[in-house]
C-alpha atoms as a PDB file:
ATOM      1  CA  UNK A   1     -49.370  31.511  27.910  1.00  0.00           C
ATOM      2  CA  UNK A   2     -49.626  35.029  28.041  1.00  0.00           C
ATOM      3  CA  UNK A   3     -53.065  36.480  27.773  1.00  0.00           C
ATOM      4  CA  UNK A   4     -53.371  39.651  26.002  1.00  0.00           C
ATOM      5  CA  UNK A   5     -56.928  40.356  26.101  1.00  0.00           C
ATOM      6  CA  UNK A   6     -58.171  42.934  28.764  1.00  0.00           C
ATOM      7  CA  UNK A   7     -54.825  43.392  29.992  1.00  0.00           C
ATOM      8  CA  UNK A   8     -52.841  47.119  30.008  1.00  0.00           C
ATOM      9  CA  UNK A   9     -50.746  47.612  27.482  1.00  0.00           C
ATOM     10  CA  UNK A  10     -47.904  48.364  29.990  1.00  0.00           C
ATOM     11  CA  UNK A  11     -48.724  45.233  31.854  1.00  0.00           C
ATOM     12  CA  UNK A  12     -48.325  42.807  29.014  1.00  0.00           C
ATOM     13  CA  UNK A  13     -45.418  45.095  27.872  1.00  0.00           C
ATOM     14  CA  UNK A  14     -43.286  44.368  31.141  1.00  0.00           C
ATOM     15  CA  UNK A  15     -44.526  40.316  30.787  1.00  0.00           C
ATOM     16  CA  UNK A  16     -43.433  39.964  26.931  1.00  0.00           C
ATOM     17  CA  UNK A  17     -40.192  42.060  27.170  1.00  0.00           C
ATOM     18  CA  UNK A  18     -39.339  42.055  30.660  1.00  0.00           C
ATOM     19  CA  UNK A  19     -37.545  45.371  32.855  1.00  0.00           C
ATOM     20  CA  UNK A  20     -33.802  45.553  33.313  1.00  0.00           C
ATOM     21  CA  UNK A  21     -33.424  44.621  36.568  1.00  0.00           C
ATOM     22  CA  UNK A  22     -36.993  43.620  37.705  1.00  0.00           C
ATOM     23  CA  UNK A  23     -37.813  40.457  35.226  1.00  0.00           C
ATOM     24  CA  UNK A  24     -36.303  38.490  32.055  1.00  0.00           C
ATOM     25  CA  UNK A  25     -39.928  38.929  30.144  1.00  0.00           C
ATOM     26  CA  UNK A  26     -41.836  36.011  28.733  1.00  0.00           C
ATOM     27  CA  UNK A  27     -39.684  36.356  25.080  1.00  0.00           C
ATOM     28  CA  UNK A  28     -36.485  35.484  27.264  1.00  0.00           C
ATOM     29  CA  UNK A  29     -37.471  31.832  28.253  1.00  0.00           C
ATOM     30  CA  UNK A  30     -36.829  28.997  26.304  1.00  0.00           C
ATOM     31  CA  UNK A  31     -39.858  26.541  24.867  1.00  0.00           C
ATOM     32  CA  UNK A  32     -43.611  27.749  23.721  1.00  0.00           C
ATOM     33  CA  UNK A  33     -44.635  31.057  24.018  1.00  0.00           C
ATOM     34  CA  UNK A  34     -48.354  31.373  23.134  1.00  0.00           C
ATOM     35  CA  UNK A  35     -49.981  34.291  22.800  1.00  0.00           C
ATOM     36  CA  UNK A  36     -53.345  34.281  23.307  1.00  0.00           C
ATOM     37  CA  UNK A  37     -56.179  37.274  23.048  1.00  0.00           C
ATOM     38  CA  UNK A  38     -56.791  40.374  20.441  1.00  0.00           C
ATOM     39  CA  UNK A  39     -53.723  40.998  18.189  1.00  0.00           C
ATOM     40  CA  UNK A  40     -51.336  43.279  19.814  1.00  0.00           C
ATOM     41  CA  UNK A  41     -49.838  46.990  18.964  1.00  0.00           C
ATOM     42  CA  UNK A  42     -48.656  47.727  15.844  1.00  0.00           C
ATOM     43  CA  UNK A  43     -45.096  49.205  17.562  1.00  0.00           C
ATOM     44  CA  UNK A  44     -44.885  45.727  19.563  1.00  0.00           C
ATOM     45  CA  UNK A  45     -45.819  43.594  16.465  1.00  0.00           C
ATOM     46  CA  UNK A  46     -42.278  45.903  14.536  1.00  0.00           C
ATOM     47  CA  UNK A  47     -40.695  45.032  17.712  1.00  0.00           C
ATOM     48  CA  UNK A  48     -41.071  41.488  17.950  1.00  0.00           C
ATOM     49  CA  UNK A  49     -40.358  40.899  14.036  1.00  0.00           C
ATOM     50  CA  UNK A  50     -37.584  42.696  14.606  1.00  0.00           C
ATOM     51  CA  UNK A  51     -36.513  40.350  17.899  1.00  0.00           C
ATOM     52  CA  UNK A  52     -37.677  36.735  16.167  1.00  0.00           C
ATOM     53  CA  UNK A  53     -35.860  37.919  13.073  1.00  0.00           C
ATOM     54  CA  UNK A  54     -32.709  38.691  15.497  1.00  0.00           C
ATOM     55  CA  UNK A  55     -32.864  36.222  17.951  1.00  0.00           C
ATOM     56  CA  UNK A  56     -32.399  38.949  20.418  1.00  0.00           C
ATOM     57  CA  UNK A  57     -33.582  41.713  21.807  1.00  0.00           C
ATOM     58  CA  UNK A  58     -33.597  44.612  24.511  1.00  0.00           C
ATOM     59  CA  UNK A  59     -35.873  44.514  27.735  1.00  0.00           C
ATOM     60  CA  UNK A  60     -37.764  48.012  29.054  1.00  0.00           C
ATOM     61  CA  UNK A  61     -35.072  50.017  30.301  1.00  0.00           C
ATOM     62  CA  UNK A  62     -31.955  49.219  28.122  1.00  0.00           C
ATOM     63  CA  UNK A  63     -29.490  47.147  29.045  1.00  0.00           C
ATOM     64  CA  UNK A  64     -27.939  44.229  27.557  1.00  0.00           C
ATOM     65  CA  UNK A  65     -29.472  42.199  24.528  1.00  0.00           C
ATOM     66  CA  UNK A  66     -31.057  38.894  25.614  1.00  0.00           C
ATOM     67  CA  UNK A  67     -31.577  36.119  23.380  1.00  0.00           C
ATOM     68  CA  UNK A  68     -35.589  34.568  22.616  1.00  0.00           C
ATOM     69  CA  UNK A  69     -33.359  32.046  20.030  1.00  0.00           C
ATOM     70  CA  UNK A  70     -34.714  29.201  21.713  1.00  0.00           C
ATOM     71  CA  UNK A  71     -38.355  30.517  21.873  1.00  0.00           C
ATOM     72  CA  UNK A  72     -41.723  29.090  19.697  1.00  0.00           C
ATOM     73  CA  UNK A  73     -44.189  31.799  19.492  1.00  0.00           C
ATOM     74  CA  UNK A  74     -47.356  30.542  19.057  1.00  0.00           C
ATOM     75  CA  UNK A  75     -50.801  33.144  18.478  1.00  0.00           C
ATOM     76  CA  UNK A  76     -53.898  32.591  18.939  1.00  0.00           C
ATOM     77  CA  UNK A  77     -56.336  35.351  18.511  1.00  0.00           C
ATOM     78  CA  UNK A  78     -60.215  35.008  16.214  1.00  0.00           C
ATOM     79  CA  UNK A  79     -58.460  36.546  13.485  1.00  0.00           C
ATOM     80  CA  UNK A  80     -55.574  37.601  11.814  1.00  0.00           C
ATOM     81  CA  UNK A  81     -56.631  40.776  11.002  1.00  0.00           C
ATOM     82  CA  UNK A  82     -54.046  43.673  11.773  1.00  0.00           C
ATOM     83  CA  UNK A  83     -50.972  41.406  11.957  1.00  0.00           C
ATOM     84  CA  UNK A  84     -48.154  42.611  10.247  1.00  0.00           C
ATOM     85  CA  UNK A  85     -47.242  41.149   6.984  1.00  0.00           C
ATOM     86  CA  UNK A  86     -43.642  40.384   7.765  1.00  0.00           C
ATOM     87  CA  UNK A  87     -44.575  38.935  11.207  1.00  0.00           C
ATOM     88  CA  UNK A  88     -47.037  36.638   9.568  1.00  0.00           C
ATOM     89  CA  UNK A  89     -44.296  35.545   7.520  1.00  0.00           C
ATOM     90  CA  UNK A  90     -42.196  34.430  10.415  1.00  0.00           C
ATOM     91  CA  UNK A  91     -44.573  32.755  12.370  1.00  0.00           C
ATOM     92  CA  UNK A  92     -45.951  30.650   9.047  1.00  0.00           C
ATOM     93  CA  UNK A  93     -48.978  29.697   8.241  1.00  0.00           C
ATOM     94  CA  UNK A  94     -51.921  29.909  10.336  1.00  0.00           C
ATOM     95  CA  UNK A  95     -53.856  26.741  11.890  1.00  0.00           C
ATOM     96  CA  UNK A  96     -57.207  27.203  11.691  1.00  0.00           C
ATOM     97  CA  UNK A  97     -58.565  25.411  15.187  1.00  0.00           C
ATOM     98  CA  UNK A  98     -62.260  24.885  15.247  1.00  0.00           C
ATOM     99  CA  UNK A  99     -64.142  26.839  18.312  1.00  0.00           C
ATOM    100  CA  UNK A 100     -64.260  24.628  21.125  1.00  0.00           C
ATOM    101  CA  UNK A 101     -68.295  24.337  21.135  1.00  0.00           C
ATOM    102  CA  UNK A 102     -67.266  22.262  17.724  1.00  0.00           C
ATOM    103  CA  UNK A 103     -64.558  20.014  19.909  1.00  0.00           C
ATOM    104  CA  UNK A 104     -66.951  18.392  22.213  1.00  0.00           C
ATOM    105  CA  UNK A 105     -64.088  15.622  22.425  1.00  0.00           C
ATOM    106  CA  UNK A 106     -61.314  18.523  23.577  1.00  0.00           C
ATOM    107  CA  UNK A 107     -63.840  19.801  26.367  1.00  0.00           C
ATOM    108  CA  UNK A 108     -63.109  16.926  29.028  1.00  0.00           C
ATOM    109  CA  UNK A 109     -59.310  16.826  28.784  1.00  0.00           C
ATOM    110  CA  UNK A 110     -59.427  20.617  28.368  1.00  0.00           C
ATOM    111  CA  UNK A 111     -61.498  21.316  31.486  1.00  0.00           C
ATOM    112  CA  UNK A 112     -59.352  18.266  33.763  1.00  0.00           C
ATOM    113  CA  UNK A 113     -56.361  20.781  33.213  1.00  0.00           C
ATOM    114  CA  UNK A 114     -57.980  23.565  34.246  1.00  0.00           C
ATOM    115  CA  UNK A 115     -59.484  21.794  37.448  1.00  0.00           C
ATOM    116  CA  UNK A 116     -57.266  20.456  40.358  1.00  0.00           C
ATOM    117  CA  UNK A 117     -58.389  16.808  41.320  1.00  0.00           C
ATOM    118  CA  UNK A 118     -60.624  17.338  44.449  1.00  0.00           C
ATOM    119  CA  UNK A 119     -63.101  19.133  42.133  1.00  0.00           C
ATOM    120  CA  UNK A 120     -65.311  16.174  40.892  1.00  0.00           C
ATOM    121  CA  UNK A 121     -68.151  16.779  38.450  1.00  0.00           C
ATOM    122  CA  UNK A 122     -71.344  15.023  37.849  1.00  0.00           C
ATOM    123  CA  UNK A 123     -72.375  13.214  35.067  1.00  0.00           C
ATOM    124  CA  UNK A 124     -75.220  15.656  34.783  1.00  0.00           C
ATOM    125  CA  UNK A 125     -72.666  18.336  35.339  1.00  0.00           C
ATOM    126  CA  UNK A 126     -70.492  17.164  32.098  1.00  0.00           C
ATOM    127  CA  UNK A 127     -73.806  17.525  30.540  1.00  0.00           C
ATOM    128  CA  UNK A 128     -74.813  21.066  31.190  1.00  0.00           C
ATOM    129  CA  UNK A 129     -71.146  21.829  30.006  1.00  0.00           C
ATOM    130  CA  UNK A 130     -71.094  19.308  26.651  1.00  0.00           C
ATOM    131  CA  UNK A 131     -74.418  21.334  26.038  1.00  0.00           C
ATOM    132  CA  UNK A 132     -72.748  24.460  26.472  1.00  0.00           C
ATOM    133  CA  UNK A 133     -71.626  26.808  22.930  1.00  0.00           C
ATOM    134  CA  UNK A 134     -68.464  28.085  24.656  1.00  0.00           C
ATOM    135  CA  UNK A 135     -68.677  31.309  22.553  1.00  0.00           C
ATOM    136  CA  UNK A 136     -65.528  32.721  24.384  1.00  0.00           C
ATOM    137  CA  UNK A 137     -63.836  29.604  23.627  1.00  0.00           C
ATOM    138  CA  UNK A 138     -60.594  28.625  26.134  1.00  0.00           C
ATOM    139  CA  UNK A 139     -60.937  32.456  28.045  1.00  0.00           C
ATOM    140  CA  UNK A 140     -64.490  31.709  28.975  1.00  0.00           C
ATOM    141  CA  UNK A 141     -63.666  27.673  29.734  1.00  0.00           C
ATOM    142  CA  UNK A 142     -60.609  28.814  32.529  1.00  0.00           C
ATOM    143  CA  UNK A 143     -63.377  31.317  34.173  1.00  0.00           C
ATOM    144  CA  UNK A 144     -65.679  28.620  34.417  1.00  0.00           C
ATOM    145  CA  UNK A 145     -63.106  26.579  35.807  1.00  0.00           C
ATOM    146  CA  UNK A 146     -61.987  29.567  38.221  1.00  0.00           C
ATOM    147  CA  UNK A 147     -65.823  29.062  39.562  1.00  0.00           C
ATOM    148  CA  UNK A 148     -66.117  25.527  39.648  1.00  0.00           C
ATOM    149  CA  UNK A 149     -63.179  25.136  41.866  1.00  0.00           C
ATOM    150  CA  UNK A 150     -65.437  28.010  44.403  1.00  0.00           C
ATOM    151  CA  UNK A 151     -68.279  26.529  44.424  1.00  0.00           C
ATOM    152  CA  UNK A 152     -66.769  22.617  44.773  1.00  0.00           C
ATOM    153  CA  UNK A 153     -64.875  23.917  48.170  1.00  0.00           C
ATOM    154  CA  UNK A 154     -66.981  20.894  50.549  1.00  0.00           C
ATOM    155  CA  UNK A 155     -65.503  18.146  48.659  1.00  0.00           C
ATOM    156  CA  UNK A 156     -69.106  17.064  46.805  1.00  0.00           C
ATOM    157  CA  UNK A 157     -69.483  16.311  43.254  1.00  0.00           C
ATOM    158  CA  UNK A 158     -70.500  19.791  41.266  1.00  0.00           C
ATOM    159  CA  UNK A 159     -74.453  19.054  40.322  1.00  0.00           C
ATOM    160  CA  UNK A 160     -75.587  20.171  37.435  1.00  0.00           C
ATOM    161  CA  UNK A 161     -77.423  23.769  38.835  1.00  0.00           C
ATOM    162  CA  UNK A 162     -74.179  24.706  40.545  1.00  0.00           C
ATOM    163  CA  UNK A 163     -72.048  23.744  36.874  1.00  0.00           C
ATOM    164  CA  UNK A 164     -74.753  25.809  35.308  1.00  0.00           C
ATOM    165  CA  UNK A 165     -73.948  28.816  38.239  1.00  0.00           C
ATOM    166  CA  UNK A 166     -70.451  28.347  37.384  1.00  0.00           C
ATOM    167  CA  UNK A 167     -71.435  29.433  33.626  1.00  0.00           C
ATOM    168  CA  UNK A 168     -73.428  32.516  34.596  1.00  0.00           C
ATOM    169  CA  UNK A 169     -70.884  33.287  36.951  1.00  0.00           C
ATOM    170  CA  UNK A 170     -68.091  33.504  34.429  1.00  0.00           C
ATOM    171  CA  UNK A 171     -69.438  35.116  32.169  1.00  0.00           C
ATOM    172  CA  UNK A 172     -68.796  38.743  33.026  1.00  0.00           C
ATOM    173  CA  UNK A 173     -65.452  37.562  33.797  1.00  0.00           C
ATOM    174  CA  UNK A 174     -64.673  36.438  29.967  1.00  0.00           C
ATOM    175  CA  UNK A 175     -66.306  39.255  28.579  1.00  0.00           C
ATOM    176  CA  UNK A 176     -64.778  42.262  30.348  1.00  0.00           C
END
């Protein structure tokens, strides 16, 4: 996964294409790609058309082609606004995926990949977060994850008040 949102352009330029010489880029391996976040650049959005339609292209700096033949691009953004006609037409049609506030069922196995297994929650912990409306969907789930894991550091089941700090705590982090 390759997250786009509140990233510099540059930096998720270098991570999708790669830099002769430095790294192969994220369009050079094999499998899934999924990018996740706003819809990117209008000049990267030619670019990649141009590469799926190939099924090769040029990292930063020249050099020789590569091939992304074996890649799966997979986007997920809020909305499809902005994306290029002809790159809608490669990746297909769109999946609509309910937010995850409306997945209830997703939010366990969702958060137990997030979380190594020493962090254990409480009951009343699952709670507080099956009660929660997830507005920033799977960004703002992996920050509260990020603070779970903190604030479960001595080994004890996360209560519900520290799952709850854990939400106000990510927050800012999502939304920047």
């Amino acid at each position: 996964t390759l997250v786009l949102e509140s990233r510099p352009e540059t930096e998720v330029e270098r991570d999708l294409w790669g830099v002769v010489g430095e790294s192969p880029g994220a369009l050079a391996t094999p499998g899934t790609l999924i990018l996740e976040g706003p819809l990117f650049h209008q000049t990267w959005q030619v670019r990649l058309t141009a590469a799926l339609d190939a099924g090769t292209f040029r990292p930063l700096g020249g050099g020789q082609e590569e091939s992304c033949a074996g890649l799966r691009l997979i986007m997920a953004s809020r909305s499809a606004a902005g994306l290029r006609p002809e790159l809608e037409v490669l990746l297909g049609e769109p999946l609509a995926l309910p937010a995850l506030a409306e997945r209830s069922e997703d939010l366990e196995l969702e958060l137990e990949a997030l979380l190594p297994e020493r962090v254990q929650l409480s009951p009343a912990a699952w709670e507080v977060l099956g009660g929660h409306a997830w507005p920033g969907n799977r960004v703002e789930l992996s920050a509260c994850a990020t603070r779970l894991i903190q604030v479960a550091r001595f080994g004890l089941p996360v209560s519900a008040d520290l799952a709850q700090l854990a939400l106000e705590q990510a927050e800012p982090l999502w939304r920047s």
